[in-house]
Protein backbone atom coordinates (compact mmCIF):
# COMPACT_ATOMS: atom_id res chain seq x y z
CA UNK A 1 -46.67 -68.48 11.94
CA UNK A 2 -49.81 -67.54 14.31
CA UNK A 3 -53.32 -69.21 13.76
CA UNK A 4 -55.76 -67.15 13.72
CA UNK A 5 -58.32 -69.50 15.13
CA UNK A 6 -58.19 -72.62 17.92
CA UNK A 7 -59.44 -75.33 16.52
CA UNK A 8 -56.91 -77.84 14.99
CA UNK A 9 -56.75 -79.02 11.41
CA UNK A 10 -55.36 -82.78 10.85
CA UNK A 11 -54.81 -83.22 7.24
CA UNK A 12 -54.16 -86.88 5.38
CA UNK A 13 -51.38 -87.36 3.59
CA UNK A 14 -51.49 -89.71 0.11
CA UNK A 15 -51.20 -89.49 -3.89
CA UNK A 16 -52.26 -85.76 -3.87
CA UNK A 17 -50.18 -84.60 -0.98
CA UNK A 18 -46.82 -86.45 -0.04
CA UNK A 19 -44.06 -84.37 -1.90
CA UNK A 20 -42.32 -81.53 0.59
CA UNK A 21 -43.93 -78.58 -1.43
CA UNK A 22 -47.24 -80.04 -1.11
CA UNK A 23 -46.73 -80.43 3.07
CA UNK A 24 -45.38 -77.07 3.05
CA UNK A 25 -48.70 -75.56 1.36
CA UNK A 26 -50.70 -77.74 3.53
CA UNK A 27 -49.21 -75.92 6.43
CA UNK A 28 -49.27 -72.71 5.41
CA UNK A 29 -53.18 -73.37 4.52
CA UNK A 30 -53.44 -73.99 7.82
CA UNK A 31 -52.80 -77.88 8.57
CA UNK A 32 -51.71 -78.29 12.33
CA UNK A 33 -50.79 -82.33 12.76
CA UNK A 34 -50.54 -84.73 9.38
CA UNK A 35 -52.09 -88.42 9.46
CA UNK A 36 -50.22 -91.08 7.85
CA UNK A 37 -52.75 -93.94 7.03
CA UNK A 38 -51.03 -97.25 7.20
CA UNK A 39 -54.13 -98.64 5.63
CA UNK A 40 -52.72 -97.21 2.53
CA UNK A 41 -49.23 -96.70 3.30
CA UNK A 42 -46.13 -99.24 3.08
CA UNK A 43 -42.95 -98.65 5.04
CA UNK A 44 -40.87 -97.04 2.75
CA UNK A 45 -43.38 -94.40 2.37
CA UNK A 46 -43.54 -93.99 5.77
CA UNK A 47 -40.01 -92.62 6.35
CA UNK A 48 -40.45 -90.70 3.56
CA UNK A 49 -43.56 -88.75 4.77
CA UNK A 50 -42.06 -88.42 8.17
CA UNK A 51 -38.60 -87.04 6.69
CA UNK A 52 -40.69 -84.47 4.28
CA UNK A 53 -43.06 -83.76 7.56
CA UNK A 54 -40.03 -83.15 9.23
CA UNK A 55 -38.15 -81.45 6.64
CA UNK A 56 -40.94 -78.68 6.56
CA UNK A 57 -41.04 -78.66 10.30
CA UNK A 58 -37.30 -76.91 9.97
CA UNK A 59 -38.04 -74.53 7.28
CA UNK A 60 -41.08 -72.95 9.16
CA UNK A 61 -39.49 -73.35 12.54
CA UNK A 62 -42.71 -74.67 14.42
CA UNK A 63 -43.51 -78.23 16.17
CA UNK A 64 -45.82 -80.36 13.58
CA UNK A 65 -47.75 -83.53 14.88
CA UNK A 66 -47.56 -86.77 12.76
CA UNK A 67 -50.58 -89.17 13.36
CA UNK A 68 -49.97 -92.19 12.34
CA UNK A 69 -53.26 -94.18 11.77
CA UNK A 70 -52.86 -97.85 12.47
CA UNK A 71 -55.29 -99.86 9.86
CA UNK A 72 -57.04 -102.32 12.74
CA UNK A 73 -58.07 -105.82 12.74
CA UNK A 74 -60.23 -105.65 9.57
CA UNK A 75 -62.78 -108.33 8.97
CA UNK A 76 -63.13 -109.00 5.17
CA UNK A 77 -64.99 -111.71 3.08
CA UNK A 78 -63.37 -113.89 0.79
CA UNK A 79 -62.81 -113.89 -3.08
CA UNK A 80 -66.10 -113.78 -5.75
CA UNK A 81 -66.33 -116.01 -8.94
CA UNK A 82 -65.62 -114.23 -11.27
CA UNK A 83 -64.80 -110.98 -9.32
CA UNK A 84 -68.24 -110.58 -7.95
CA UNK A 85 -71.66 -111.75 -7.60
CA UNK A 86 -75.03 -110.16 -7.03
CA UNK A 87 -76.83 -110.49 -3.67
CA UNK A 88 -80.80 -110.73 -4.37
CA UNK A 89 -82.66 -109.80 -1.28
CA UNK A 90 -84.37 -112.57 0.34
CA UNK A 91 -82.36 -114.93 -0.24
CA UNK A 92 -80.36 -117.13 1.69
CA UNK A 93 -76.68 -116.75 2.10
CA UNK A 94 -74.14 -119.51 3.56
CA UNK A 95 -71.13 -117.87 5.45
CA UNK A 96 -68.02 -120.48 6.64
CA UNK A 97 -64.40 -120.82 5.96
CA UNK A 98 -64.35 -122.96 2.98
CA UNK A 99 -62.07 -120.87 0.90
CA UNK A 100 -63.88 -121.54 -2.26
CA UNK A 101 -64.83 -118.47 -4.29
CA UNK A 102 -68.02 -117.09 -3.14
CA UNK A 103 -71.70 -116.82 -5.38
CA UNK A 104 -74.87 -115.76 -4.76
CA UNK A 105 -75.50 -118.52 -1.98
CA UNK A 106 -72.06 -118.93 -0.20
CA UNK A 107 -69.87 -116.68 1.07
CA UNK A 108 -66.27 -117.29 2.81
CA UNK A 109 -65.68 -115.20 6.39
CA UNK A 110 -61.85 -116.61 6.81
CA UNK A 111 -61.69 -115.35 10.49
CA UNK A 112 -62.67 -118.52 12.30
CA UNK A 113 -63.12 -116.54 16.10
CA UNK A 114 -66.13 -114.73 14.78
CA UNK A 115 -68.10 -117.34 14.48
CA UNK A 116 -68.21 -118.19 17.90
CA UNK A 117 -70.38 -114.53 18.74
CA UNK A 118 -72.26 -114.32 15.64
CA UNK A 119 -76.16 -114.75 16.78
CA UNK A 120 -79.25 -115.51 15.47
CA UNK A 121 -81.09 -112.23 14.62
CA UNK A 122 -77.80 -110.45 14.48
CA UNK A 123 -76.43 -108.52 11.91
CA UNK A 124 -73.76 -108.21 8.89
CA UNK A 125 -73.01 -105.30 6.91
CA UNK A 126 -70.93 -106.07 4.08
CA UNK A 127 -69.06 -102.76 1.78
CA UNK A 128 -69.37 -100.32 4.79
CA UNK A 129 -73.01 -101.33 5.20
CA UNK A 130 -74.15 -101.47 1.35
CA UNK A 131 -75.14 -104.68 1.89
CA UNK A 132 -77.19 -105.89 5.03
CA UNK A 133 -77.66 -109.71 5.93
CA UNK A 134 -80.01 -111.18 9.04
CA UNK A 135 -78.26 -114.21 10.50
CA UNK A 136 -80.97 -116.94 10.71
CA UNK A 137 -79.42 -119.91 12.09
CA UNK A 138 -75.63 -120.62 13.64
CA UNK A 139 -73.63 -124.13 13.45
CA UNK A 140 -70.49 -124.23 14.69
CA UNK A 141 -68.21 -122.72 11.64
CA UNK A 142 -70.83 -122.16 9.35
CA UNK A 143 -74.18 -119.19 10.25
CA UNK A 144 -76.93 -119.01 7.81
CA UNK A 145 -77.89 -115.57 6.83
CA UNK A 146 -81.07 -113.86 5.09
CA UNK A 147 -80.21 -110.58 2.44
CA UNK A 148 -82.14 -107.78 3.80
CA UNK A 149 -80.47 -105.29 1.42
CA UNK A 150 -78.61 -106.69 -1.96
CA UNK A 151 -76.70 -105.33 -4.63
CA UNK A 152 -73.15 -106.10 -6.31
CA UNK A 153 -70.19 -107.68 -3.99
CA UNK A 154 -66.78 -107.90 -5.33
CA UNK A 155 -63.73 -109.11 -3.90
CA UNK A 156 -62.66 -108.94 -0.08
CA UNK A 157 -64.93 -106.19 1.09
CA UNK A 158 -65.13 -105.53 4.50
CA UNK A 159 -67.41 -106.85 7.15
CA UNK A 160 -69.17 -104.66 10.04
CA UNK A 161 -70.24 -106.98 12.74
CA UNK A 162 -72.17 -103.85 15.38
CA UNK A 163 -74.14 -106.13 17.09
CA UNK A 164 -71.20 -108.59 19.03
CA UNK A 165 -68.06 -107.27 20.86
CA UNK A 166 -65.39 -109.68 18.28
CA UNK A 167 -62.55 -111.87 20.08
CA UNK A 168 -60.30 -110.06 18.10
CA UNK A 169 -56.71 -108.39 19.40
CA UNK A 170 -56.91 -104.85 18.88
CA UNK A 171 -53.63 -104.95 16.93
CA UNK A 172 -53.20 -107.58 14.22
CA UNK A 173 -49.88 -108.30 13.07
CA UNK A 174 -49.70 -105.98 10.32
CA UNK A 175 -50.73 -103.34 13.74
CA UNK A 176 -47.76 -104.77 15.20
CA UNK A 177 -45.14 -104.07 12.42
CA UNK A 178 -46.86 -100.96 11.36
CA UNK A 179 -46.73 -99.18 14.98
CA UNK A 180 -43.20 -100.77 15.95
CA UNK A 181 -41.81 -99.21 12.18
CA UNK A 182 -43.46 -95.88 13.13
CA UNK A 183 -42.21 -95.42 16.38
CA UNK A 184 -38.76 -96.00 15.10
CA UNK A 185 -39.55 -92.86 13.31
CA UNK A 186 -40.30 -90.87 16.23
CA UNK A 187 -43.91 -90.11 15.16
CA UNK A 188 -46.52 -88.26 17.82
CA UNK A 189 -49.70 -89.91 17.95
CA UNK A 190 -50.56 -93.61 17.25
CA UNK A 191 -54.33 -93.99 16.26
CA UNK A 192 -55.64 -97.22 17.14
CA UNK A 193 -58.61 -98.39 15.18
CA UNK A 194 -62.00 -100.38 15.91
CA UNK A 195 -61.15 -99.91 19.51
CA UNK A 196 -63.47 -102.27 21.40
CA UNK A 197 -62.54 -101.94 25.05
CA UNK A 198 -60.46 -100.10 27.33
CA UNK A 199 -58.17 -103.59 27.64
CA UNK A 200 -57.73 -102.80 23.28
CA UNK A 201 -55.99 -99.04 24.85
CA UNK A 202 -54.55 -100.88 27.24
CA UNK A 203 -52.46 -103.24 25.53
CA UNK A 204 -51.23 -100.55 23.12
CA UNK A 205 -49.97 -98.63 25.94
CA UNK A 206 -47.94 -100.89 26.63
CA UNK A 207 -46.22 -101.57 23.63
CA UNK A 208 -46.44 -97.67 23.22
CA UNK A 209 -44.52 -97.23 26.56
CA UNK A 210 -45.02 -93.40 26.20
CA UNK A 211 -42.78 -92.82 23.30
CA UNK A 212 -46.57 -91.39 21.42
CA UNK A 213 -50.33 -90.43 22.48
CA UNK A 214 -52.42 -92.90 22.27
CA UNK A 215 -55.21 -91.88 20.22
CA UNK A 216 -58.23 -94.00 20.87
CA UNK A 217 -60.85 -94.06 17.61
CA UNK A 218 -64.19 -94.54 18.81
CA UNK A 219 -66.18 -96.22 15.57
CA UNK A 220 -67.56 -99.54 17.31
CA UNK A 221 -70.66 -99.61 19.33
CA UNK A 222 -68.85 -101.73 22.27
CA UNK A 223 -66.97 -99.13 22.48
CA UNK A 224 -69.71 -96.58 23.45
CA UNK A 225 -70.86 -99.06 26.34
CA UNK A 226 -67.26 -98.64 27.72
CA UNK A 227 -66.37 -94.53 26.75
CA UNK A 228 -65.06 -93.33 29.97
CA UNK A 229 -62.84 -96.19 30.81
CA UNK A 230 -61.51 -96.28 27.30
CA UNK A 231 -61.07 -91.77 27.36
CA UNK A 232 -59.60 -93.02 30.60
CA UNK A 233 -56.78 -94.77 29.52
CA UNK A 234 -56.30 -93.09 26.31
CA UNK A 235 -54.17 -89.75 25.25
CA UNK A 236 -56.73 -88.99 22.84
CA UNK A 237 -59.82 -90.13 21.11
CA UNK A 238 -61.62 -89.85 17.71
CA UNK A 239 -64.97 -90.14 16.48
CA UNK A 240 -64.24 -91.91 13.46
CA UNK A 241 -67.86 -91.25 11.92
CA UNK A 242 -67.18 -93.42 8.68
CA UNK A 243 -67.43 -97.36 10.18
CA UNK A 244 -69.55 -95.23 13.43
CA UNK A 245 -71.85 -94.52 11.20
CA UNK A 246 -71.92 -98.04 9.82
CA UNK A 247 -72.27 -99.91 11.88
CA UNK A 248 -74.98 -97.68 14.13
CA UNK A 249 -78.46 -96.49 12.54
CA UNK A 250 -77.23 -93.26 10.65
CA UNK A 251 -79.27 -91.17 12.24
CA UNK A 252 -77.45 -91.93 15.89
CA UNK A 253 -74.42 -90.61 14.66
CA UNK A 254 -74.76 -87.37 15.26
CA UNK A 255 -76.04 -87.14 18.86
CA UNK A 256 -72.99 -90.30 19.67
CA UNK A 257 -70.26 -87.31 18.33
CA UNK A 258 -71.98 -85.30 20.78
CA UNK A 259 -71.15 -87.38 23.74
CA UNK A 260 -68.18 -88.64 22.81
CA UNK A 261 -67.12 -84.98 22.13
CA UNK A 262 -68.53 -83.81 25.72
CA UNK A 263 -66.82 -86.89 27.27
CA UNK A 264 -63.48 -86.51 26.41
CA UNK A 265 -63.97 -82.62 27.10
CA UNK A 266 -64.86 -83.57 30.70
CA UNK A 267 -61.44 -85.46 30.96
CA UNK A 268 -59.26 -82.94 29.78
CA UNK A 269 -58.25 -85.06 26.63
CA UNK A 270 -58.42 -83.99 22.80
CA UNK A 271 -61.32 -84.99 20.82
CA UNK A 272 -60.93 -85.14 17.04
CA UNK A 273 -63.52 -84.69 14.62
CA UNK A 274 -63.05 -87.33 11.57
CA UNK A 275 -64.89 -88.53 8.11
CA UNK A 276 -66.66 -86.96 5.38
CA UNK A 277 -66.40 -83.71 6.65
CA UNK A 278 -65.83 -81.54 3.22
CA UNK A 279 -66.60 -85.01 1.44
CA UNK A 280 -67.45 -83.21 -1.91
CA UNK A 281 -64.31 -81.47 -2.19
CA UNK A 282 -62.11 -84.49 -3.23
CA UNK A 283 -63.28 -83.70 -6.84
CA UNK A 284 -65.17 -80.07 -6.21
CA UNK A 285 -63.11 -76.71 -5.29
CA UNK A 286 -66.32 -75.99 -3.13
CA UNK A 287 -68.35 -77.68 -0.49
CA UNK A 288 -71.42 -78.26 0.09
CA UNK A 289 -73.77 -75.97 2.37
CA UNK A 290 -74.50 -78.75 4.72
CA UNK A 291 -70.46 -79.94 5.01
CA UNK A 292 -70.19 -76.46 5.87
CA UNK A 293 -72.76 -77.13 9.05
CA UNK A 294 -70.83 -80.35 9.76
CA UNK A 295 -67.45 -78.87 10.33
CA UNK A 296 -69.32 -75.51 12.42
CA UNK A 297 -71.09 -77.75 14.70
CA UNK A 298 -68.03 -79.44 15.80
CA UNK A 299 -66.39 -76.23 16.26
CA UNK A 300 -69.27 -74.89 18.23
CA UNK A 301 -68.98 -77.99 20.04
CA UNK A 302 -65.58 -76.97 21.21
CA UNK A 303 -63.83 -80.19 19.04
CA UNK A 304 -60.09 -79.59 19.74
CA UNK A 305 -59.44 -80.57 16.03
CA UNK A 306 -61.34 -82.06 12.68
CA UNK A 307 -60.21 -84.13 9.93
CA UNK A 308 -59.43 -84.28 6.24
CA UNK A 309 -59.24 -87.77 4.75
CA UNK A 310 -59.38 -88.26 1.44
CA UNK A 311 -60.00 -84.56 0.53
CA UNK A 312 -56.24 -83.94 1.38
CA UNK A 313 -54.72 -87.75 0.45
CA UNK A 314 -56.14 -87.91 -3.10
CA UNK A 315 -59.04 -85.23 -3.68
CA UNK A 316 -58.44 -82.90 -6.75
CA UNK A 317 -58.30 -79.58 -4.29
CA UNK A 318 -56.06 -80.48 -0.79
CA UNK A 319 -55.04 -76.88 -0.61
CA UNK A 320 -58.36 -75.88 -1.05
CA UNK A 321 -59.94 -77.95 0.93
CA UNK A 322 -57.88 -77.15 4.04
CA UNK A 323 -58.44 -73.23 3.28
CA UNK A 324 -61.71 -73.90 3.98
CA UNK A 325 -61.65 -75.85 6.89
CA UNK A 326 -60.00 -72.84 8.30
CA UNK A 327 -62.18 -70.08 6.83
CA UNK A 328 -65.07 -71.89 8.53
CA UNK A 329 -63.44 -72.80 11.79
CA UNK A 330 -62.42 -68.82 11.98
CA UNK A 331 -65.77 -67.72 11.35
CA UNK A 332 -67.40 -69.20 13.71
CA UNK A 333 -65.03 -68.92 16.45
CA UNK A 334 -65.64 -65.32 15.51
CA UNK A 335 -69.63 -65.46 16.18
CA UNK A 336 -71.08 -63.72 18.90
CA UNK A 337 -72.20 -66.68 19.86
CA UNK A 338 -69.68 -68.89 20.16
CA UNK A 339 -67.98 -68.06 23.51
CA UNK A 340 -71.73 -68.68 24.96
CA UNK A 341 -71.10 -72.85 23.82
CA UNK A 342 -68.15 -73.38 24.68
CA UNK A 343 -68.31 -71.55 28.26
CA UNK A 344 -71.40 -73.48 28.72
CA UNK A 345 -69.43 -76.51 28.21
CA UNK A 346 -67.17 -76.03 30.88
CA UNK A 347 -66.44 -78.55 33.51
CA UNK A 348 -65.58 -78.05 36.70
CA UNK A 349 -61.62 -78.49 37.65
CA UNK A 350 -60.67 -81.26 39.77
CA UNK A 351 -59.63 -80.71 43.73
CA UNK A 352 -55.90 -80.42 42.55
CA UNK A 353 -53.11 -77.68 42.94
CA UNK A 354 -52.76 -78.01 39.02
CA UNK A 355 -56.23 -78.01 37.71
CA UNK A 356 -56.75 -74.64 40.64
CA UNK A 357 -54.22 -72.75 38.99
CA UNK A 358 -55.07 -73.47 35.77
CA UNK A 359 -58.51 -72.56 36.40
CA UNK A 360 -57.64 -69.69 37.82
CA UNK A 361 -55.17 -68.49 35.26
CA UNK A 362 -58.30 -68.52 32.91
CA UNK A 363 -60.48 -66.13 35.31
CA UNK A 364 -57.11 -64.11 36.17
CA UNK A 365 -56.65 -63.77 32.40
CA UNK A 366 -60.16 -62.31 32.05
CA UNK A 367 -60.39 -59.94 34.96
CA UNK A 368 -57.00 -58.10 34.24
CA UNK A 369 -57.77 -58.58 30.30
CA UNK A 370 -54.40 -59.97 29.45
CA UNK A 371 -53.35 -60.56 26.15
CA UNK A 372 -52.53 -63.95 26.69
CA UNK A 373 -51.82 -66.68 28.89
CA UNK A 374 -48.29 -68.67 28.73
CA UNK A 375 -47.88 -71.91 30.01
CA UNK A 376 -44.09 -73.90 30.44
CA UNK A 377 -44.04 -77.48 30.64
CA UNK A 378 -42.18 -80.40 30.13
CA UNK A 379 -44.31 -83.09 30.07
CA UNK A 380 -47.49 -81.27 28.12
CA UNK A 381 -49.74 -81.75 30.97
CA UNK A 382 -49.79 -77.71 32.20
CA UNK A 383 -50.71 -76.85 28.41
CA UNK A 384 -53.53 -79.22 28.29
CA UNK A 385 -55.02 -77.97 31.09
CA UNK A 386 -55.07 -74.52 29.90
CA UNK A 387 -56.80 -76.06 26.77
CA UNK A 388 -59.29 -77.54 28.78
CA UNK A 389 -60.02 -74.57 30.06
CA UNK A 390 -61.13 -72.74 26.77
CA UNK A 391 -60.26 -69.60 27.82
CA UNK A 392 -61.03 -66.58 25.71
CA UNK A 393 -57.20 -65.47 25.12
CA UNK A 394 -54.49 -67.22 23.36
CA UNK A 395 -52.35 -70.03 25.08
CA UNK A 396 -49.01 -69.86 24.45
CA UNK A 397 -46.84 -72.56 25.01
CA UNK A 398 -43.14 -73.16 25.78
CA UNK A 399 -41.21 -76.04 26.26
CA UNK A 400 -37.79 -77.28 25.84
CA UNK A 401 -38.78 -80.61 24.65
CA UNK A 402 -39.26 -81.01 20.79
CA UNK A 403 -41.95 -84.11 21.28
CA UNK A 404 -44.16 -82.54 23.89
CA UNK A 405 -44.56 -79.23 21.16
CA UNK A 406 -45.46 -81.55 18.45
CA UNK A 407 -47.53 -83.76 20.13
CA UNK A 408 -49.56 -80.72 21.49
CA UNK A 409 -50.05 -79.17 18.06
CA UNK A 410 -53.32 -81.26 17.96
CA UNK A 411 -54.92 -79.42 21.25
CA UNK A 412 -57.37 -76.62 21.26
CA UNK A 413 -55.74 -73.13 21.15
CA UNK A 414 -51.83 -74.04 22.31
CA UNK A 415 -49.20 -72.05 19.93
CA UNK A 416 -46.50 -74.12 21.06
CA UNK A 417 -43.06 -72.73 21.05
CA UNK A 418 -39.80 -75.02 21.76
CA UNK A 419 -37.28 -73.00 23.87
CA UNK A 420 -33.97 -73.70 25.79
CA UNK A 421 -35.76 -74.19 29.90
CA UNK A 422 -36.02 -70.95 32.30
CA UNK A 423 -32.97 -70.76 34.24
CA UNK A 424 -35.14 -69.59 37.29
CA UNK A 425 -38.36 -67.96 37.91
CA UNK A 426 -37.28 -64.40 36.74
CA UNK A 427 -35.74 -65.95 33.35
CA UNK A 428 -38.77 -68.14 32.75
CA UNK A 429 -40.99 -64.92 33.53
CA UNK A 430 -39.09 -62.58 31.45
CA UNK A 431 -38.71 -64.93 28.60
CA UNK A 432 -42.46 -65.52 28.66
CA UNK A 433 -42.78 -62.09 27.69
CA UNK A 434 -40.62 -62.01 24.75
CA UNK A 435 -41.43 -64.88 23.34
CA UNK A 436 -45.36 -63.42 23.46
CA UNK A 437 -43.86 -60.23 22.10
CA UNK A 438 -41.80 -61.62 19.83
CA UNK A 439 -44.64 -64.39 18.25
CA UNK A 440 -47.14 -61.32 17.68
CA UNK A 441 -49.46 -62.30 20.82
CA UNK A 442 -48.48 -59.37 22.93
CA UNK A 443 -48.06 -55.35 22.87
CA UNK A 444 -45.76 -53.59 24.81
CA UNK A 445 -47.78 -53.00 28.28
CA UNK A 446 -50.06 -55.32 28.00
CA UNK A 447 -50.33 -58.39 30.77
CA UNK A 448 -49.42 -61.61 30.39
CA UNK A 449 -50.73 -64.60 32.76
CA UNK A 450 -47.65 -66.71 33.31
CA UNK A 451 -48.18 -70.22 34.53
CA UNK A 452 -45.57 -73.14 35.53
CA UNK A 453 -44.66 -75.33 37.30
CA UNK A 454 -41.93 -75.33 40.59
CA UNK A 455 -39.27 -76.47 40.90
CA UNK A 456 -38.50 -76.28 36.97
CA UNK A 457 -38.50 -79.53 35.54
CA UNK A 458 -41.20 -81.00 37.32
CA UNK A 459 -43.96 -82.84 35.16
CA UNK A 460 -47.59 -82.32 36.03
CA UNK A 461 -46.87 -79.89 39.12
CA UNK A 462 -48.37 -76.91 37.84
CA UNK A 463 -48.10 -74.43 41.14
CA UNK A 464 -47.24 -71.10 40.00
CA UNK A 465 -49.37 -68.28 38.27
CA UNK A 466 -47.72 -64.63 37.69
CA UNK A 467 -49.14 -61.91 35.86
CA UNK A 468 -46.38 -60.11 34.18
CA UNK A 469 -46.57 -57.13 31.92
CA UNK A 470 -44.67 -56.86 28.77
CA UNK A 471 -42.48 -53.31 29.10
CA UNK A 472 -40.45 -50.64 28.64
CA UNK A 473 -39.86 -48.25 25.35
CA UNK A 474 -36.65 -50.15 25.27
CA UNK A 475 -37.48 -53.42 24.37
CA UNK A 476 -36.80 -54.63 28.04
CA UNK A 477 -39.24 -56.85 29.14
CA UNK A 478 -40.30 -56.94 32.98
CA UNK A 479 -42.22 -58.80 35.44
């Protein structure tokens, strides 16, 4: 099954979506790479999502990413009499550890490190910012704290701290069990949340030991002092607009997706696109005008992929909802305009034989108009490359590895094809060709831009570029 468009579509998985029927209309909407949200998900229903994922993954015959979404070290207040409590503004607000239920004057923070960075003058958003405190004064365990904005607060909501980096392990034990249970299942992509630092990617990787990507989710302000280091060291990254926009002033959120979206273009590593982005549709079979704008501009932007949360995992319209993530992401990549962004975004390749050829398999592709370029790799590293490049034909790719096809399904513009390795460079050449011919990329006579790397086998050592043309009124295929 061909997209028609380059951009990626990750879809959530929950209530709405996690029977095999359901995945399969998902994908045939146009879903590229399913997220698993262990914020929501036990592990029992992991295995099972992974064995429908997988199930449908047979049926259709193409590589589909799993993203499993790790839930992060989650500050939360304690319990409310009663259930909850009203905060009135301007008044003051006691936050310790006492584990008695909170009121209108005390509150329990049962994370004892905090308290250690919390600052006078700094901030607390409480309920994904509905609630705003000023901390006055700070005494060991115990901070005083002024209600700038009030309203209702009910049990264990969660606490935003943007103003301190928190002495907090990216991976709290519940991270630990979650990611060790989902590599066991062989999934693609591990998203780490509320990544603070590039030591947070760091120690994943670790534990990761390249079994997944490493999907970084920028959605802390730290984080944004330290981007390159962390796109560095990281697979992947996300801007995770929902505790982003939290925890920043609203109205920096769009301008930080920006740079985080240029960033990780500059080093070659998908950039996914994540929150609210057709918000309305978990209860509406249409969007609204400006979550129309939202998902364009990242397209325009050249995003390698954007997200459906809840409008997939429990809205009223999934199917729906990813239809028209794809209707938009089609028309614009159809716009006259579009090729002017993203060639405009282009970065220069870096002084190596691999990022040469790569570059010039994109201006090879163009001069000779070929119908496509076709990239074999191993590791994953040639195909993302070629992504990088945002060329203006389709990438193919081919691989004999199941994991590196899946794992690329969330890069911009790779059709990726798992295939038994090229004997030599005629078979991988010739094979090239019908694979393009045979997946509905290429005519008979039309060129192909072939590019690998030699010898066979080799990770990263992308050397070889060969135009080929796809032949003969017998079905033979020549290069």
């Amino acid at each position: 099954m061909r997209r028609r468009r380059n951009v990626k579509i990750v879809a959530t998985l929950g209530p709405a979506s996690s029977e095999p029927e359901m995945i399969k209309r998902l994908f045939q909407a146009g879903a590229d790479v399913f997220r698993i949200n262990m914020s929501h998900t036990n592990h029992a229903m992991l295995a099972s999502l992974v064995a429908n994922i997988r199930a449908v993954e047979a049926e259709i015959g193409r590589p589909i990413g799993i993203l499993a979404d790790l839930q992060g070290p989650k500050l939360r207040v304690g319990a409310m009499a009663g259930g909850g409590v009203d905060l009135v503004v301007g008044s003051t607000v006691t936050i310790d550890l006492d584990p008695s239920p909170g009121d209108a004057h005390h509150l329990t923070l049962p994370h004892k490190e905090i308290f250690a960075v919390l600052k006078p003058g700094g901030q607390l958003l409480i309920d994904d910012g509905r609630l705003r405190l000023r901390i006055e004064t700070v005494s060991g365990d115990s901070v005083t704290a002024r209600v700038e904005i009030g309203g209702r607060l009910t049990d264990r909501k969660g606490v935003n701290v943007p103003d301190a980096v928190l002495p907090i392990a990216a991976l709290s034990p519940k991270d630990r069990a979650d990611l060790d249970r989902a590599l066991e299942h062989c999934v693609d992509w591990i998203a780490l949340s509320f990544v603070q630092r590039p030591e947070d990617v760091a120690e994943a990787r670790k534990i990761v030991a390249g079994r997944a990507g490493v999907l970084s989710k920028i959605e802390k302000p730290a984080a944004l002092d330290r981007l390159d280091e962390i796109i560095e060291l990281s697979d992947a990254v996300m801007v995770a607009r929902g505790d982003l926009g939290v925890e920043l002033p609203i109205e920096e959120v769009p301008r930080r997706q920006k740079q985080i979206t240029r960033a990780a273009r500059a080093a070659g590593k998908p950039v996914v696109v994540a929150t609210q982005m057709l918000e309305s549709m978990i209860s509406s079979p249409m969007p609204t005008r400006a979550e129309v704008s939202d998902v364009a501009t990242a397209v325009f932007d050249g995003a390698d992929a954007v997200m459906l949360s809840a409008e997939s995992a429990s809205g009223k319209y999934p199917v729906e909802a990813v239809e028209m993530m794809d209707r938009i992401a089609r028309s614009i990549e159809g716009d006259d305009h579009y090729r002017t962004f993203i060639d405009a975004q282009r970065t220069e390749p870096e002084a190596t034989t691999a990022d040469a050829i790569t570059a010039a398999s994109r201006q090879v592709a163009h001069t000779v108009k070929a119908a496509a370029i076709v990239c074999w790799t191993s590791s994953g590293s040639t195909a993302l490359r070629a992504s990088r490049e945002r060329p203006s034909v389709p990438i193919v790719v081919l691989t004999p590895i199941e994991a590196t096809g899946r794992k690329l399904a969330i890069a911009w513009g790779l059709h990726c094809v798992v295939t038994e390795d090229a004997i030599d460079n005629e078979d991988m050449v010739d094979r090239a060709c019908q694979i393009a011919f045979r997946e509905g990329f290429a005519k008979l006579n039309q060129r192909l831009v072939v590019t690998a790397g030699v010898p066979l086998r080799t990770p990263g050592a992308t050397n070889l570029l060969r135009v080929a043309f796809v032949g003969g009124k017998t079905g033979g295929f020549v290069g």
